[in-house]
N, C-alpha and C. Protein backbone atom coordinates (compact mmCIF):
# COMPACT_ATOMS: atom_id res chain seq x y z
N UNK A 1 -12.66 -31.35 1.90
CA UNK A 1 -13.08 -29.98 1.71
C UNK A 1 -13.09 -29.22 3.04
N UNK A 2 -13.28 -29.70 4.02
CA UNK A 2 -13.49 -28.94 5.30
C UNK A 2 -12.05 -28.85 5.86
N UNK A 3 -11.52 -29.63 5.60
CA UNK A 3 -9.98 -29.49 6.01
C UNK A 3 -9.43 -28.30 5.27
N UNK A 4 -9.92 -28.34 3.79
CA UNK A 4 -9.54 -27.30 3.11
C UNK A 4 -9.61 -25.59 3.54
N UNK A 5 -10.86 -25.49 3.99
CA UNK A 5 -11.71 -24.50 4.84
C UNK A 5 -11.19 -24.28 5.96
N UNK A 6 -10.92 -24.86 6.95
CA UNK A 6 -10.43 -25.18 8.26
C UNK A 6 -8.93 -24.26 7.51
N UNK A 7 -8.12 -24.64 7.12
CA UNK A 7 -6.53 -24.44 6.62
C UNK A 7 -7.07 -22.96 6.39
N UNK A 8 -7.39 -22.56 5.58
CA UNK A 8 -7.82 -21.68 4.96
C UNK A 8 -8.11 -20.50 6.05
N UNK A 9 -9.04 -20.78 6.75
CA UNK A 9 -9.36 -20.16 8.03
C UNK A 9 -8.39 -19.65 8.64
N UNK A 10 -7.80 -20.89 9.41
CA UNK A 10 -6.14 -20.77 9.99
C UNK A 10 -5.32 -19.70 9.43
N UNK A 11 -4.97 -19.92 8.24
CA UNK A 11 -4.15 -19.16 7.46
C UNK A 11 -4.44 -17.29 7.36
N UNK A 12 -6.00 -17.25 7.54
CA UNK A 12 -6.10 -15.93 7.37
C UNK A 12 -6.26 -15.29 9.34
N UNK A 13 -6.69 -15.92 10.22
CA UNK A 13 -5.87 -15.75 11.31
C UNK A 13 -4.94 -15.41 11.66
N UNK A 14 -3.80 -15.93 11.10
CA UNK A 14 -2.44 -15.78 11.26
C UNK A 14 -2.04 -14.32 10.54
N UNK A 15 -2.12 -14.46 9.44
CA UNK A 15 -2.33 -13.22 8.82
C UNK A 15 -2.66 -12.00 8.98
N UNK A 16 -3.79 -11.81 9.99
CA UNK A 16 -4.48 -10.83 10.95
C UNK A 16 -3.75 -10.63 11.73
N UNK A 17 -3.07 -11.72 12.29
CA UNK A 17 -2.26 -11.53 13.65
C UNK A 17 -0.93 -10.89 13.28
N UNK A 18 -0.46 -11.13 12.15
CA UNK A 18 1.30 -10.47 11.55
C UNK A 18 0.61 -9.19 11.05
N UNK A 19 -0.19 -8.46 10.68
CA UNK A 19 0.20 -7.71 9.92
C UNK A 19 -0.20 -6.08 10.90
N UNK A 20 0.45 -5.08 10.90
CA UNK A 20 0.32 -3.39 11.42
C UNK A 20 -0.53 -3.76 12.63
N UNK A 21 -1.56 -3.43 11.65
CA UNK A 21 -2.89 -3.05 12.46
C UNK A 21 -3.08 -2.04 13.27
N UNK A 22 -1.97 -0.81 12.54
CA UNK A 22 -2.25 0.33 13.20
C UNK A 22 -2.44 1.47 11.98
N UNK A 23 -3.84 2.19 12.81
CA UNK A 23 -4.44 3.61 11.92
C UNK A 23 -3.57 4.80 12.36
N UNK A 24 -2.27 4.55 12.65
CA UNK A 24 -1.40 5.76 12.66
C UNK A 24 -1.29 6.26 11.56
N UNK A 25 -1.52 8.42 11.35
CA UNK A 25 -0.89 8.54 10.42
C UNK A 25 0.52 9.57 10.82
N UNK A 26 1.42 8.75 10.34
CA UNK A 26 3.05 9.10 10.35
C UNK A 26 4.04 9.71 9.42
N UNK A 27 3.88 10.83 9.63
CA UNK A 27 4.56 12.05 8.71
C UNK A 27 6.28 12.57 9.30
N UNK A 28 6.85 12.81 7.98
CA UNK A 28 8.34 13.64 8.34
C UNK A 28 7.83 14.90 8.28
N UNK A 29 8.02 15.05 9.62
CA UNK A 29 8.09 16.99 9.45
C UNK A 29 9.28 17.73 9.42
N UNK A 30 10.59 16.98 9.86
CA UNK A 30 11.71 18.13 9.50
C UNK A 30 13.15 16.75 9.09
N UNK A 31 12.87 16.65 7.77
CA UNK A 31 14.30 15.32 6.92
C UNK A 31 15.76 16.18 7.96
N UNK A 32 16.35 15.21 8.31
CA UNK A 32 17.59 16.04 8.10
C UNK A 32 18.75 16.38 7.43
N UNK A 33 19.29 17.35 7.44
CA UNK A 33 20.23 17.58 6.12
C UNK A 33 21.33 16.49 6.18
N UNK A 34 22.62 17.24 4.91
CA UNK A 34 23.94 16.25 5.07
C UNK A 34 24.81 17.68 5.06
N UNK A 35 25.85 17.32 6.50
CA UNK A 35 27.02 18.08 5.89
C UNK A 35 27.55 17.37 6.84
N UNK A 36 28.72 16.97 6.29
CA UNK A 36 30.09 16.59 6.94
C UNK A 36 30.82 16.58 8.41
N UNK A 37 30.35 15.86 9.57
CA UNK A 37 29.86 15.83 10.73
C UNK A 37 29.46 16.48 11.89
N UNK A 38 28.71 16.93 11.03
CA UNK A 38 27.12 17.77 11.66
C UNK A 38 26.01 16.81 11.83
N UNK A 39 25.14 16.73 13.02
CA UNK A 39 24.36 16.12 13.17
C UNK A 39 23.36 17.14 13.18
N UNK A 40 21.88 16.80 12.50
CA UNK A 40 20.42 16.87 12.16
C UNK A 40 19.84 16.62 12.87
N UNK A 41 18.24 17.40 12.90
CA UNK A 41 16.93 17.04 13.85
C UNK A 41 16.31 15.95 12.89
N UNK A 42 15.55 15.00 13.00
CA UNK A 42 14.91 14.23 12.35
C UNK A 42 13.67 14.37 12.91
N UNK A 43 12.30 14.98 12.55
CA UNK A 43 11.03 15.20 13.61
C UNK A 43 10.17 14.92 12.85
N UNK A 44 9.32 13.72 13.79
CA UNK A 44 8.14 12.84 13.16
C UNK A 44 6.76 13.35 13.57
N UNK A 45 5.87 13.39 13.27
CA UNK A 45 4.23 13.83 13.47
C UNK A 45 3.52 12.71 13.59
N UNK A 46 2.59 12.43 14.58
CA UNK A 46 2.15 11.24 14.49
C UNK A 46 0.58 11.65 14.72
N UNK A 47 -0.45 11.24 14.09
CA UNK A 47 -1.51 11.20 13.91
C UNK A 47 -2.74 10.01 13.76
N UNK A 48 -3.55 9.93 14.57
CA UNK A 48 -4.86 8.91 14.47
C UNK A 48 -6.39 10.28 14.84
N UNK A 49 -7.44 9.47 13.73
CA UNK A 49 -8.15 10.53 13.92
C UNK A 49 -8.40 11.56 13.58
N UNK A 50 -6.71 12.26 13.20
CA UNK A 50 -6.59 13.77 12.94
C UNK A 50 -6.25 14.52 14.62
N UNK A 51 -6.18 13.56 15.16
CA UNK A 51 -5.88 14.23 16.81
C UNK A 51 -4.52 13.51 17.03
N UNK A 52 -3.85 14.22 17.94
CA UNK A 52 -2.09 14.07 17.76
C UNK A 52 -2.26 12.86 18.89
N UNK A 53 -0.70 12.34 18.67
CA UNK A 53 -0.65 10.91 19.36
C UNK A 53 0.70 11.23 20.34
N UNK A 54 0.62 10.87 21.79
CA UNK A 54 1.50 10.95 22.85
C UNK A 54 2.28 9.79 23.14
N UNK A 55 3.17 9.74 24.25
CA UNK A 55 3.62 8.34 24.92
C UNK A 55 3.79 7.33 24.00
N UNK A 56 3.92 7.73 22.92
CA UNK A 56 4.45 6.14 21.74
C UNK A 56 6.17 6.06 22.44
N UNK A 57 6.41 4.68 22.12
CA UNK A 57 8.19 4.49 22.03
C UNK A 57 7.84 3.63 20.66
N UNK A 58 9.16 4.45 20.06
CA UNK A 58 9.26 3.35 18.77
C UNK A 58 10.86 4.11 17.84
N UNK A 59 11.56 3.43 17.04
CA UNK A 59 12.45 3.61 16.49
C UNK A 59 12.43 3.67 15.28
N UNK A 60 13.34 4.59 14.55
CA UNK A 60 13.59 4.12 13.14
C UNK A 60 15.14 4.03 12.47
N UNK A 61 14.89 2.86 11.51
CA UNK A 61 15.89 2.19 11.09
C UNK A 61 16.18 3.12 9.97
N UNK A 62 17.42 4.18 9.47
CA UNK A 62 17.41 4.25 8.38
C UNK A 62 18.62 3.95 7.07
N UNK A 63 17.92 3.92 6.35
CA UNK A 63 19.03 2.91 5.26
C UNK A 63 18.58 4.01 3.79
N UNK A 64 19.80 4.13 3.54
CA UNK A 64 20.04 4.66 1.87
C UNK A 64 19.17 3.84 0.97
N UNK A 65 18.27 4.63 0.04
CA UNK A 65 17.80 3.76 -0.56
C UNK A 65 18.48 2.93 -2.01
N UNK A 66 19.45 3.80 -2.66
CA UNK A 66 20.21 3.15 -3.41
C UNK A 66 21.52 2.45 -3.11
N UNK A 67 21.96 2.47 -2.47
CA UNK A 67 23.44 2.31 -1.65
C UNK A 67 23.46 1.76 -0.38
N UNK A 68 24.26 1.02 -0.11
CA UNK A 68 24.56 -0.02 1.18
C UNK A 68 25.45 0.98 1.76
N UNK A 69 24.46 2.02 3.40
CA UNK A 69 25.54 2.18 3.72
C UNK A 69 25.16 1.68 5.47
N UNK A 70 24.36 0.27 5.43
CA UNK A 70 24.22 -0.21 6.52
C UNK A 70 22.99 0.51 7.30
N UNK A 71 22.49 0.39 8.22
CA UNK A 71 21.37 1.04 9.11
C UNK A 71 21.47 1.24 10.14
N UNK A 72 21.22 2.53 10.08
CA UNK A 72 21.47 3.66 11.67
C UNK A 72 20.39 3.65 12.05
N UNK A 73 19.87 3.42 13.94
CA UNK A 73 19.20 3.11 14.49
C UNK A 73 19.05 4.41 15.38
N UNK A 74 17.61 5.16 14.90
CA UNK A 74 17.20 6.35 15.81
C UNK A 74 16.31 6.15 16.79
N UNK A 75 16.17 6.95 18.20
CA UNK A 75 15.74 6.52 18.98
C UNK A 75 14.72 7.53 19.25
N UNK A 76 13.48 7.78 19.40
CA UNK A 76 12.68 9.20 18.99
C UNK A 76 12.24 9.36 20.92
N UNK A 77 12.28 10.89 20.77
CA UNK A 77 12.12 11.42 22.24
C UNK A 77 10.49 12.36 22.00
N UNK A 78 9.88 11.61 22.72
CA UNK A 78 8.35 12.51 22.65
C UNK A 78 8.35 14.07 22.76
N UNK A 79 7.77 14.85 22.03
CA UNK A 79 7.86 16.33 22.56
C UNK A 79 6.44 16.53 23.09
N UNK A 80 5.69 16.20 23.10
CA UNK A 80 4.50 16.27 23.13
C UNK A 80 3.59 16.50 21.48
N UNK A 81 2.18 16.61 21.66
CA UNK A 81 1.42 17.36 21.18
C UNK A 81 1.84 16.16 19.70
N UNK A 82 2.36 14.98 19.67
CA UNK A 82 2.37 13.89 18.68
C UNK A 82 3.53 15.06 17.76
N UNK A 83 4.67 15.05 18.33
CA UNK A 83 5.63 15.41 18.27
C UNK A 83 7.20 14.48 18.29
N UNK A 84 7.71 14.16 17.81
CA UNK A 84 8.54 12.73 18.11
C UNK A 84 9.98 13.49 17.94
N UNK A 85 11.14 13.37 18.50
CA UNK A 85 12.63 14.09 17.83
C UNK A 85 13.19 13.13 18.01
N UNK A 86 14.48 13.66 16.84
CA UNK A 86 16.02 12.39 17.40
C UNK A 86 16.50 13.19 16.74
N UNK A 87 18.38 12.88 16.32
CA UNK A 87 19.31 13.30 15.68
C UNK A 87 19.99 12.47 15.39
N UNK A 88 20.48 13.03 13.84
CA UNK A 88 21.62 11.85 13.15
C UNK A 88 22.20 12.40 12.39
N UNK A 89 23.51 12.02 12.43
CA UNK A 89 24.81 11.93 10.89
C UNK A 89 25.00 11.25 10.20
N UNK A 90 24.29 11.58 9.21
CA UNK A 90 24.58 10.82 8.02
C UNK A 90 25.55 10.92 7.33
N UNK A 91 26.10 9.55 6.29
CA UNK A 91 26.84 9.75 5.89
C UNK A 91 26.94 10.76 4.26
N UNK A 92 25.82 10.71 3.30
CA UNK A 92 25.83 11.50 2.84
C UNK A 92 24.36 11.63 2.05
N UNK A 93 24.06 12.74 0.83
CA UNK A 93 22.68 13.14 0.94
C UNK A 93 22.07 12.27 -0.23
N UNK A 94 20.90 12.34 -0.12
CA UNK A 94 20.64 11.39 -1.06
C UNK A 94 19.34 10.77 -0.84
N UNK A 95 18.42 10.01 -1.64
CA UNK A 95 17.31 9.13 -0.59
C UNK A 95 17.51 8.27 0.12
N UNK A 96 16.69 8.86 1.05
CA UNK A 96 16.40 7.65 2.53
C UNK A 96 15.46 7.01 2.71
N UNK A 97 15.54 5.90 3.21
CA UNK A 97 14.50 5.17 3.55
C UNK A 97 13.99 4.85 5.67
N UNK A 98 13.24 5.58 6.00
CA UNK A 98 12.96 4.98 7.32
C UNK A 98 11.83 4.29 7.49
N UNK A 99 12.71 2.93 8.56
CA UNK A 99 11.57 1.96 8.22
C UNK A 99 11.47 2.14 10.28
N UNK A 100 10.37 2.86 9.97
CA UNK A 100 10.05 2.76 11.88
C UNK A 100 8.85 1.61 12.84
N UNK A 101 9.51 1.71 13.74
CA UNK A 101 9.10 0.33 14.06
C UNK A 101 8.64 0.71 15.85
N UNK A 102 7.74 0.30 16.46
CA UNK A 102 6.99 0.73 18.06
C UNK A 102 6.05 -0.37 18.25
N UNK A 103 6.02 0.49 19.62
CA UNK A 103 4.34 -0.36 20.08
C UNK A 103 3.83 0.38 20.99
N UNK A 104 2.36 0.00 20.87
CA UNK A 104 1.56 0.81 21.32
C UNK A 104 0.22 -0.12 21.85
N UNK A 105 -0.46 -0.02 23.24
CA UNK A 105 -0.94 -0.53 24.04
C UNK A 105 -1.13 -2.58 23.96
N UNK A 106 0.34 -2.61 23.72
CA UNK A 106 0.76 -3.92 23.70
C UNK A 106 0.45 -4.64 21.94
N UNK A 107 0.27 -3.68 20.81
CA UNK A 107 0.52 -3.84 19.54
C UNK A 107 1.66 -3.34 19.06
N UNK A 108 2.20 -4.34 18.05
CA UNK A 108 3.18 -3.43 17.32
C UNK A 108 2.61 -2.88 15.62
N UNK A 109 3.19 -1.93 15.29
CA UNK A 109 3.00 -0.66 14.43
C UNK A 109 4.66 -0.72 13.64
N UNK A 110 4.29 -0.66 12.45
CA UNK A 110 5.17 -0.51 11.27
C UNK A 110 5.18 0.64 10.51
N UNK A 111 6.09 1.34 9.96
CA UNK A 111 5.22 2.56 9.23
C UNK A 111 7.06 2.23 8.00
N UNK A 112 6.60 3.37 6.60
CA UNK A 112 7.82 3.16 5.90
C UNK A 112 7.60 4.73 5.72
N UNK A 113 8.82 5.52 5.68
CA UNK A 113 8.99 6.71 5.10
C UNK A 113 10.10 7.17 3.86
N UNK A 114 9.95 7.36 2.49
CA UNK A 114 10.96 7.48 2.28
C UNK A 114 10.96 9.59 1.82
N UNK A 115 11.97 9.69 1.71
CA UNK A 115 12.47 10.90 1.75
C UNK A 115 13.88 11.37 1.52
N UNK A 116 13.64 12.75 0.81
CA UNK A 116 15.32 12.82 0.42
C UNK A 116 16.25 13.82 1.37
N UNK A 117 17.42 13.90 1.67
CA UNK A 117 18.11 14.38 1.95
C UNK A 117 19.09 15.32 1.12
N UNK A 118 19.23 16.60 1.76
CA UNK A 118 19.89 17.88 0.73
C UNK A 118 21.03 17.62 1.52
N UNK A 119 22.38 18.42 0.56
CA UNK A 119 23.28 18.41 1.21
C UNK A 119 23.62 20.18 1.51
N UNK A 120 23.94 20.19 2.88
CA UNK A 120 23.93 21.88 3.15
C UNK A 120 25.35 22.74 2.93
């Protein structure tokens, strides 16, 4: 039984240790469109508290959510004031999925966004 307990223990340790563990809240503030190679603003909001969040580095992966069209890797440039930018061409409009990924004072932070894309 104590071995049982002991395991048990362990197991939810580990668990603690894999999972977010971040109270970011992470909003799309501007999707970007689709037109035919034109590249888009993609601009993220980042929030803890309700007070804006600075100096993050972190990326997002994004992938079509119905369709394989592989994953484009954005690289976000701080504007301040928990302000995040990048740009991308997509290939066409439709839902997206961004799965963004950072770290922050030596944690890492997961967030999922999905969202649709218009075509202009």
């Amino acid at each position: 039984m104590k071995k049982l307990i002991a395991g048990f223990m362990l197991l939810m340790l580990i668990l603690a240790g894999c999972s977010s563990g971040s109270d970011y809240e992470i909003n799309l503030k501007e999707a970007p469109k689709y037109k035919a190679g034109e590249s888009y603003p993609v601009v993220i909001e980042v929030m803890q508290d309700g007070e804006p969040v600075d100096g993050l580095a972190f990326a997002a992966y994004l992938e079509m959510a119905k369709m394989d069209h592989g994953s484009i890797e954005l690289d976000f440039e701080d504007k301040g004031n928990g302000i995040y930018e990048s740009s991308v061409e997509l290939p066409m409009a439709g839902e997206w999925i961004a799965n963004i990924e950072g770290e922050a004072d030596g944690s890492a932070f997961e967030h999922v966004i999905t969202f649709e894309v218009e075509k202009e």
